[in-house]
C-alpha atoms as a PDB file:
ATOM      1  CA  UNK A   1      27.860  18.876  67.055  1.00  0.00           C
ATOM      2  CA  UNK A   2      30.043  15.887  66.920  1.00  0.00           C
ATOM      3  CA  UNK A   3      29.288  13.244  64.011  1.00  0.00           C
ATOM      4  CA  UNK A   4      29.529   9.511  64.164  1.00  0.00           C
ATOM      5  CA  UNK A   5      30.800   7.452  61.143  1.00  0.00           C
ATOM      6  CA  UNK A   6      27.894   6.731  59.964  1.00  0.00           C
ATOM      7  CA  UNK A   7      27.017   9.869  59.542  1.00  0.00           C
ATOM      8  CA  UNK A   8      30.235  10.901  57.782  1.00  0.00           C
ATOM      9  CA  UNK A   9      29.503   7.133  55.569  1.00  0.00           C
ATOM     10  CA  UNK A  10      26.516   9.045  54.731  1.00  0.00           C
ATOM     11  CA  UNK A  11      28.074  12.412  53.672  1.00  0.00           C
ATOM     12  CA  UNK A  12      30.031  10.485  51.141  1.00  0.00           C
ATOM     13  CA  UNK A  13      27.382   8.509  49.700  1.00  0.00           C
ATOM     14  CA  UNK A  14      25.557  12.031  49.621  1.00  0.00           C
ATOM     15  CA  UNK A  15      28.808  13.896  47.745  1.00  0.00           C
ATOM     16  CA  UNK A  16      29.099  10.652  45.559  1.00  0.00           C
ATOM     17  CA  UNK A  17      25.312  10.934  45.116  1.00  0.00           C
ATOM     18  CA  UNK A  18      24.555   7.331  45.045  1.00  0.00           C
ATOM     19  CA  UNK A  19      22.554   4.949  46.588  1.00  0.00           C
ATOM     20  CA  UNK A  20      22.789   2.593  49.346  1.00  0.00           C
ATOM     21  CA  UNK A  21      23.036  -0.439  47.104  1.00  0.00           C
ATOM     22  CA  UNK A  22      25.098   1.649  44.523  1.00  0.00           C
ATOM     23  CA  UNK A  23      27.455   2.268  47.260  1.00  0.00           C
ATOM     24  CA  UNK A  24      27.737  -1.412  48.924  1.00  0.00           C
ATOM     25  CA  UNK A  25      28.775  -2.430  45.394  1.00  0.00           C
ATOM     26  CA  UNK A  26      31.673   0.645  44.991  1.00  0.00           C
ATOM     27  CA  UNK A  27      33.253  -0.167  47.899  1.00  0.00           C
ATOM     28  CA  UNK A  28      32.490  -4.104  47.830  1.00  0.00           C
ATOM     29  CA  UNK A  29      30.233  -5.134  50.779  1.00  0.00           C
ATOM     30  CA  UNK A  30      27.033  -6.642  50.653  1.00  0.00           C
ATOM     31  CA  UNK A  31      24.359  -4.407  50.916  1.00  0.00           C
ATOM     32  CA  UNK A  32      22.726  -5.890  54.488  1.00  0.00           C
ATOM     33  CA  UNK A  33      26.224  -4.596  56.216  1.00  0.00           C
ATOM     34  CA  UNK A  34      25.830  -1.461  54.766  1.00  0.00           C
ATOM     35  CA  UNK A  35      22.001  -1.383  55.701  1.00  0.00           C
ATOM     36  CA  UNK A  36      23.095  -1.702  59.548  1.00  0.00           C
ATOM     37  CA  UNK A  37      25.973   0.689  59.394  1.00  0.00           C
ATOM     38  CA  UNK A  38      23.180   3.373  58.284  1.00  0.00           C
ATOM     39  CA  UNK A  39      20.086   2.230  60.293  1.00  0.00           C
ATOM     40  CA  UNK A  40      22.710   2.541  63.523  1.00  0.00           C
ATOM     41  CA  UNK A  41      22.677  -1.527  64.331  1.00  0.00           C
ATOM     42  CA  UNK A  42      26.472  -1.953  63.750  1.00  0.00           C
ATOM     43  CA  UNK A  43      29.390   0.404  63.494  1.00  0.00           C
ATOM     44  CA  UNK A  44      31.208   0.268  60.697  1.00  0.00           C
ATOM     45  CA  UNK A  45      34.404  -1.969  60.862  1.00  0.00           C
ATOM     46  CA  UNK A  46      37.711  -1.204  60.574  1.00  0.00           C
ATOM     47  CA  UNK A  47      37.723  -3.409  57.020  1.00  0.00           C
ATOM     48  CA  UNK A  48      34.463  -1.480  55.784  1.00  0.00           C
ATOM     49  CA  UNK A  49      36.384   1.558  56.436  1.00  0.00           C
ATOM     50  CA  UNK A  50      39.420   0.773  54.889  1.00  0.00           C
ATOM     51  CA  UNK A  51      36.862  -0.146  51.791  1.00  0.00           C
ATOM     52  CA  UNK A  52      35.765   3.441  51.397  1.00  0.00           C
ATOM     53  CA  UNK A  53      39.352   4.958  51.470  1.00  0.00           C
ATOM     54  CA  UNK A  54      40.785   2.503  49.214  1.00  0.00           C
ATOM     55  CA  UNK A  55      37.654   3.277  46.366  1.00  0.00           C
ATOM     56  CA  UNK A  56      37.832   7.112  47.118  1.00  0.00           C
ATOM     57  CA  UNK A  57      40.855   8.448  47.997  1.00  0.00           C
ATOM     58  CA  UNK A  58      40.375  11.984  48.427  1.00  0.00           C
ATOM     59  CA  UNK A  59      38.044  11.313  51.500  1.00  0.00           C
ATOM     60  CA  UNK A  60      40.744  12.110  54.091  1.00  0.00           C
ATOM     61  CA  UNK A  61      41.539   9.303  56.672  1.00  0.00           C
ATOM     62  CA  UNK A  62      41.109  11.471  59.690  1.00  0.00           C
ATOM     63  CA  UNK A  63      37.838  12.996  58.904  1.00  0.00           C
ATOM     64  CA  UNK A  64      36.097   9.363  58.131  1.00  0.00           C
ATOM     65  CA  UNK A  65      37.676   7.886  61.232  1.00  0.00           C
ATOM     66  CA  UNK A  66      38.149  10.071  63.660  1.00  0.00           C
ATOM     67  CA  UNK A  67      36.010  12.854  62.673  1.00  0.00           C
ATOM     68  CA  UNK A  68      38.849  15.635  62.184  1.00  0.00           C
ATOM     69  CA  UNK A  69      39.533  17.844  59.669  1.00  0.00           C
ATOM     70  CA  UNK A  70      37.979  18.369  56.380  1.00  0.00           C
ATOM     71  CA  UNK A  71      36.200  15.401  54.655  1.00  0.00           C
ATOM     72  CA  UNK A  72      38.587  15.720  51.256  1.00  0.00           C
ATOM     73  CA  UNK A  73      42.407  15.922  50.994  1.00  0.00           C
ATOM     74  CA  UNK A  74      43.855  19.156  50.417  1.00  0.00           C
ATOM     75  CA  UNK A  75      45.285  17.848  47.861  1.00  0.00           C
ATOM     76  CA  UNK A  76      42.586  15.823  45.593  1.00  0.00           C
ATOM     77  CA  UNK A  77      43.510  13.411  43.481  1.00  0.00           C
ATOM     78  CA  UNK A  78      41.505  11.332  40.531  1.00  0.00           C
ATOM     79  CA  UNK A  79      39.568   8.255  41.649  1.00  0.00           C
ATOM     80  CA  UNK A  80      40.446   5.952  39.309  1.00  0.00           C
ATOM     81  CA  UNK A  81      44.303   4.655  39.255  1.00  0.00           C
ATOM     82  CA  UNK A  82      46.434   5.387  36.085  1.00  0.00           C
ATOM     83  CA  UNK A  83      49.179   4.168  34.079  1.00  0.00           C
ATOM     84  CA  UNK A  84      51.310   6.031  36.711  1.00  0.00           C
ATOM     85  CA  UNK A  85      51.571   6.320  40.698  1.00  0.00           C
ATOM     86  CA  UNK A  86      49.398   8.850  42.078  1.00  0.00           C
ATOM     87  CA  UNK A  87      51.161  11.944  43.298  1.00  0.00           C
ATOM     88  CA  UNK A  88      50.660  10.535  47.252  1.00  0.00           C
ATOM     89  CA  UNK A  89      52.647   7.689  46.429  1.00  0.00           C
ATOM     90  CA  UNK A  90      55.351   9.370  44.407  1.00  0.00           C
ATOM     91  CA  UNK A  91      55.700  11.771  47.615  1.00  0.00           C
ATOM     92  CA  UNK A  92      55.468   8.701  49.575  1.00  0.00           C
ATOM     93  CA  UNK A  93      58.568   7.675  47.593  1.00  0.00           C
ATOM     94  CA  UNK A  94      60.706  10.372  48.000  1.00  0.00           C
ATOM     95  CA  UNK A  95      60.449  10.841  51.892  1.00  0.00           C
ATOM     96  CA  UNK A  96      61.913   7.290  52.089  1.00  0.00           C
ATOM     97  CA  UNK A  97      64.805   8.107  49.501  1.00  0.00           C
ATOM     98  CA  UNK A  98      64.935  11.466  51.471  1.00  0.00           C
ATOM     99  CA  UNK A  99      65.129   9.573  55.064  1.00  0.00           C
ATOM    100  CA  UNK A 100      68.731   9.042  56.936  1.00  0.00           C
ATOM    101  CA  UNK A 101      70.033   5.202  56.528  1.00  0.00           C
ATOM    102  CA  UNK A 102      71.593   3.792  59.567  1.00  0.00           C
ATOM    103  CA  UNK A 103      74.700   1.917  59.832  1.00  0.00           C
ATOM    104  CA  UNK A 104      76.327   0.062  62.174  1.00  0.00           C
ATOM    105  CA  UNK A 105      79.848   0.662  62.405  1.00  0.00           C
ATOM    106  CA  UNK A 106      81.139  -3.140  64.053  1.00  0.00           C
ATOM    107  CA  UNK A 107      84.764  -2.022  64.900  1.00  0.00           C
ATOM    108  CA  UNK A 108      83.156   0.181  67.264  1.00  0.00           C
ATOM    109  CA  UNK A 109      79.816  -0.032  67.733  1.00  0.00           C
ATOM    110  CA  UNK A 110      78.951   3.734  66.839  1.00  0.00           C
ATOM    111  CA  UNK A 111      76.232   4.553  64.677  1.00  0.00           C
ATOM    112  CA  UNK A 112      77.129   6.071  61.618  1.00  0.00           C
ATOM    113  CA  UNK A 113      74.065   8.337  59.832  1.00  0.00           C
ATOM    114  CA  UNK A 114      74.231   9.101  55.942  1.00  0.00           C
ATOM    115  CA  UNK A 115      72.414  11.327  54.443  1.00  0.00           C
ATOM    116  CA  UNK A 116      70.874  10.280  51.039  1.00  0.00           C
ATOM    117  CA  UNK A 117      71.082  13.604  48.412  1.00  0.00           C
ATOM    118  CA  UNK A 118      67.713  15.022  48.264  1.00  0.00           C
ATOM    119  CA  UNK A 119      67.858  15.012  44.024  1.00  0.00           C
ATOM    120  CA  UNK A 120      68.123  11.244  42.317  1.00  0.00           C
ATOM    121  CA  UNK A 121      69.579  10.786  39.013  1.00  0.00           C
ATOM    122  CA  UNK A 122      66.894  10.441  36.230  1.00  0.00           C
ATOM    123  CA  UNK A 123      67.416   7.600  33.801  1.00  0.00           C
ATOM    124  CA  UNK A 124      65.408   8.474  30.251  1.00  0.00           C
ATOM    125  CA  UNK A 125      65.121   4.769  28.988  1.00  0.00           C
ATOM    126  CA  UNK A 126      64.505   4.793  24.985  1.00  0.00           C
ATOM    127  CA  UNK A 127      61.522   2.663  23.804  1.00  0.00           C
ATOM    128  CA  UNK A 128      62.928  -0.178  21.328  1.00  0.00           C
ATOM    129  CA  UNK A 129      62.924   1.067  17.798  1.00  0.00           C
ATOM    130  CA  UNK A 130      60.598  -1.671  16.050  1.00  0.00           C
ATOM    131  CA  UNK A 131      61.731  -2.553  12.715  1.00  0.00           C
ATOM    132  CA  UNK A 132      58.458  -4.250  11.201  1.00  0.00           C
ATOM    133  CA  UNK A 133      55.874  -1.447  11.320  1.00  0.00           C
ATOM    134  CA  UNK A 134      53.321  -4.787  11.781  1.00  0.00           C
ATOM    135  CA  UNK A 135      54.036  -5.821  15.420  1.00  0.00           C
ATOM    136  CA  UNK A 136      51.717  -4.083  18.220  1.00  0.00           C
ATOM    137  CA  UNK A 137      52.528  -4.057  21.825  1.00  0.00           C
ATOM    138  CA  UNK A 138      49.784  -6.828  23.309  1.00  0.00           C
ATOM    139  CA  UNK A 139      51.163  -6.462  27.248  1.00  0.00           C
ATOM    140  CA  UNK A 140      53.025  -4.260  29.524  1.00  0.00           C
ATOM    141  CA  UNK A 141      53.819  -5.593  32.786  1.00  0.00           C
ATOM    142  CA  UNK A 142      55.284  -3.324  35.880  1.00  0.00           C
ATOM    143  CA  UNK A 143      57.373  -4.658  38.713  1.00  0.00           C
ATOM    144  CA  UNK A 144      57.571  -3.030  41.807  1.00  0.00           C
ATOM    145  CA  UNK A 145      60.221  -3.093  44.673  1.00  0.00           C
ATOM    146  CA  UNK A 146      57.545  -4.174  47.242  1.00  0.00           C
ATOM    147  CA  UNK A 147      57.266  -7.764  44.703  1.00  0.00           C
ATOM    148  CA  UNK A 148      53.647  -6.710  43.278  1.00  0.00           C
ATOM    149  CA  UNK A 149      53.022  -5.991  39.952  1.00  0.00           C
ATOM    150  CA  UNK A 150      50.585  -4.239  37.444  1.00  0.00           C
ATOM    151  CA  UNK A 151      49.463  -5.883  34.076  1.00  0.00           C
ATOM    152  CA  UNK A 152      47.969  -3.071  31.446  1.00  0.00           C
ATOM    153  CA  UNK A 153      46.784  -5.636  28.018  1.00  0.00           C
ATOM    154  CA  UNK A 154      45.654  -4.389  25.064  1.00  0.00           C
ATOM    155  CA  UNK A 155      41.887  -4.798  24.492  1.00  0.00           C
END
């Protein structure tokens, strides 16, 4: 028998065992939109969607949408980010190292394709030795290549 979203919006809420309201709040809507996703009124957007996947990202994209496949990832991952990319995004990272670059060539308008090598250098980066045994880190900061960045400060 073929499900609708809101009855796969309702699986999760079931696996995350929480509540309607409980649920609204993970995934940040208010808790009337989420009452007409579930009573049938409305079908879920494409931004309520998006919601759930961001806040649990094992539910697999397919399944939630589309209805295909198995509701997690093969693959599952924690919930909660950490200091360090998820293993997705790391993958993510390497297929685009990994891809063929494209040149053109203007002397004769050929394309040229190079291969990037499959294995990257590793840099090991020392951490600063700190000569007063008194000062704390208070603040890392990340930059990323895409010009976001991540803050981690002490509490």
């Amino acid at each position: 028998m073929e499900t609708t979203e809101k009855d796969r919006i309702e699986k999760v809420m079931l696996a995350e065992k929480l509540t309607a309201t409980q649920f609204a709040a993970e995934i940040g809507i208010k808790t009337p939109t989420l009452s007409h996703i579930l009573s049938g009124r409305n079908n879920p957007s494409l931004d309520v969607l998006k919601k759930i996947l961001e806040r649990y990202r094992t539910i697999s994209s397919d399944w939630l949408i589309l209805g295909v496949g198995q509701m997690y990832r093969v693959s599952r991952q924690s919930q909660t980010p950490t200091l360090f990319e998820n293993q997705e995004e790391i993958d993510r990272n390497s297929e685009r190292y990994a891809q063929k670059k494209v040149e053109k060539n203007v002397d004769d308008e050929s394309t040229i394709y190079k291969k990037i090598p499959d294995e990257l250098p590793i840099t090991t980066i020392e951490p600063p030795q700190i000569a007063e045994k008194s000062k704390k880190i208070k603040n890392i900061i990340i930059y990323y290549d895409d010009n976001t960045f991540q803050e981690f400060v002490e509490k």
